[in-house]
Protein backbone atom coordinates (compact mmCIF):
# COMPACT_ATOMS: atom_id res chain seq x y z
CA UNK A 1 227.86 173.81 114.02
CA UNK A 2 231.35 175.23 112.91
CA UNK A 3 230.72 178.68 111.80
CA UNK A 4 233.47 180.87 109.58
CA UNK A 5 233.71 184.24 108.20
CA UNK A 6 232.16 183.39 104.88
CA UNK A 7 229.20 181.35 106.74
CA UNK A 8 228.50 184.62 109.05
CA UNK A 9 228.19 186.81 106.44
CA UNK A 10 226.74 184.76 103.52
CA UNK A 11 229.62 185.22 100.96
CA UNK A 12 230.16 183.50 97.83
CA UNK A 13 233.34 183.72 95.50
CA UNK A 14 233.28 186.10 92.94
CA UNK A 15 232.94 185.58 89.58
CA UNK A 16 236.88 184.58 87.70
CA UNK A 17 237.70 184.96 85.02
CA UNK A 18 241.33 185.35 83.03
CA UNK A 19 244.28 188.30 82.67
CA UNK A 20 247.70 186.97 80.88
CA UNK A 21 250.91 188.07 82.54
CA UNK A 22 253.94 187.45 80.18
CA UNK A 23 251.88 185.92 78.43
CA UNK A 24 250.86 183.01 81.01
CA UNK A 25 247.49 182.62 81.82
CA UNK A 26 246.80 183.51 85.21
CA UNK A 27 243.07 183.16 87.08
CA UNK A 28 241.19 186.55 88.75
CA UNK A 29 238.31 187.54 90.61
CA UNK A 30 236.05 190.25 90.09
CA UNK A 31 237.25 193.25 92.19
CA UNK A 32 241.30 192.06 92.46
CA UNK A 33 243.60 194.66 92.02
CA UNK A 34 246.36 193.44 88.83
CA UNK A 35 248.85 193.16 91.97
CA UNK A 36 246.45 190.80 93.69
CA UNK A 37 246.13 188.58 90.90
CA UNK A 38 249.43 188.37 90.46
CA UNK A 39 250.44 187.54 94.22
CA UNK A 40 248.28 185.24 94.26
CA UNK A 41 249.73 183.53 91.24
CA UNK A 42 252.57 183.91 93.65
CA UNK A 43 254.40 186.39 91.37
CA UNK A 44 255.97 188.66 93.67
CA UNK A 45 258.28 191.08 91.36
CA UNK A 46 257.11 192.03 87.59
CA UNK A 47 259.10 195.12 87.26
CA UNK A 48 262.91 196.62 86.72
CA UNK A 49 264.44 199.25 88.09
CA UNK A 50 265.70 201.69 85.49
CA UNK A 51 269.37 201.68 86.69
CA UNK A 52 270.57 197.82 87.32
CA UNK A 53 267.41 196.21 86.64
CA UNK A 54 266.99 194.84 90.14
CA UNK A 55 263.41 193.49 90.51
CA UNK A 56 260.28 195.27 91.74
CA UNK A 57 256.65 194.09 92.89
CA UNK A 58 254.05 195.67 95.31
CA UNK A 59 255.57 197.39 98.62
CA UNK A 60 253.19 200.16 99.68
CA UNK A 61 250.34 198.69 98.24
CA UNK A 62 248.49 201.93 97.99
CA UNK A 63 249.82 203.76 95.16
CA UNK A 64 252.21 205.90 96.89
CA UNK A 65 255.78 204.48 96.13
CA UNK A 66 255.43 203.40 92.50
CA UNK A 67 257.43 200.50 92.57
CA UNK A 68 254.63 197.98 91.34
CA UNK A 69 254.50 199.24 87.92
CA UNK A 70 253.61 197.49 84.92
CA UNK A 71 252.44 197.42 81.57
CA UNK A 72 248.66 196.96 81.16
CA UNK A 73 247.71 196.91 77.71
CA UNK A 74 250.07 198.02 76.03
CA UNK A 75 250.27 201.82 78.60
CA UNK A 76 252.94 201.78 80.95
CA UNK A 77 253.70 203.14 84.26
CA UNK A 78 250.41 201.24 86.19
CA UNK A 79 250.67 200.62 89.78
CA UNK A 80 249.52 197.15 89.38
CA UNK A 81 248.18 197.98 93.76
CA UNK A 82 245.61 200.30 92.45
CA UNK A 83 244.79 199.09 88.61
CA UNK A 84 241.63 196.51 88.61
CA UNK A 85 242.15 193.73 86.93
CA UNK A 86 239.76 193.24 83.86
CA UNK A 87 238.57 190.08 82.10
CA UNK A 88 241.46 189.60 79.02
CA UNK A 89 243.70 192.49 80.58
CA UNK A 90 247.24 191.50 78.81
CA UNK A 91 249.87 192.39 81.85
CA UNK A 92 253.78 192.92 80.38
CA UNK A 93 256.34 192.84 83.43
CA UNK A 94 257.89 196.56 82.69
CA UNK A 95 261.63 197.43 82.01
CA UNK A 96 262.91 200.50 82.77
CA UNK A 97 260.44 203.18 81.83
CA UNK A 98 258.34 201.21 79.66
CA UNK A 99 258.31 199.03 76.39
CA UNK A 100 255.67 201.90 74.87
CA UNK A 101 257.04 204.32 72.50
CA UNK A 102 255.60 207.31 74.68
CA UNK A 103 256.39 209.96 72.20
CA UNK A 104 253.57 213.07 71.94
């Protein structure tokens, strides 16, 4: 009998559902972090740096270095690392600072 990790401890996939990035429809799993979903859509870079807009995706990938950032909803400045993904979630790769008019 061939046993592997998913056999030992009885796991199943999790539910999937759909997040847009760009406006492309890309597939996710119940607990993926937005930068998960995205990797494994094999998107590795879905943000610009302010000066020279040189592209940006996950490097620390716990929240510390704030290169992942995106747009998630319409509110910039996510880290996509730490963000969940949710069912519908519209992801915008984010220039700069942000798209939003952050204005108080």
């Amino acid at each position: 009998m061939r046993r592997s990790p998913r056999s030992l401890v009885g796991g199943s996939p999790a539910a999937a559902y759909e997040i847009t990035f760009d406006g492309r429809e890309l597939p996710a799993q119940e607990g993926q972090s937005v930068a998960a979903v995205l990797w494994s859509a094999g998107i590795l870079a879905w943000r610009t740096t302010r000066e020279g807009g040189a592209p940006r995706g996950a490097f620390c990938g716990i929240g510390s270095c704030y290169d992942c950032l995106v747009t998630v909803n319409g509110l910039p400045n996510q880290r996509a690392c730490l963000v969940p993904a949710r069912p519908g979630d519209a992801v915008t790769t984010q220039e700069g600072t942000g798209r939003a008019d952050l204005t108080v």
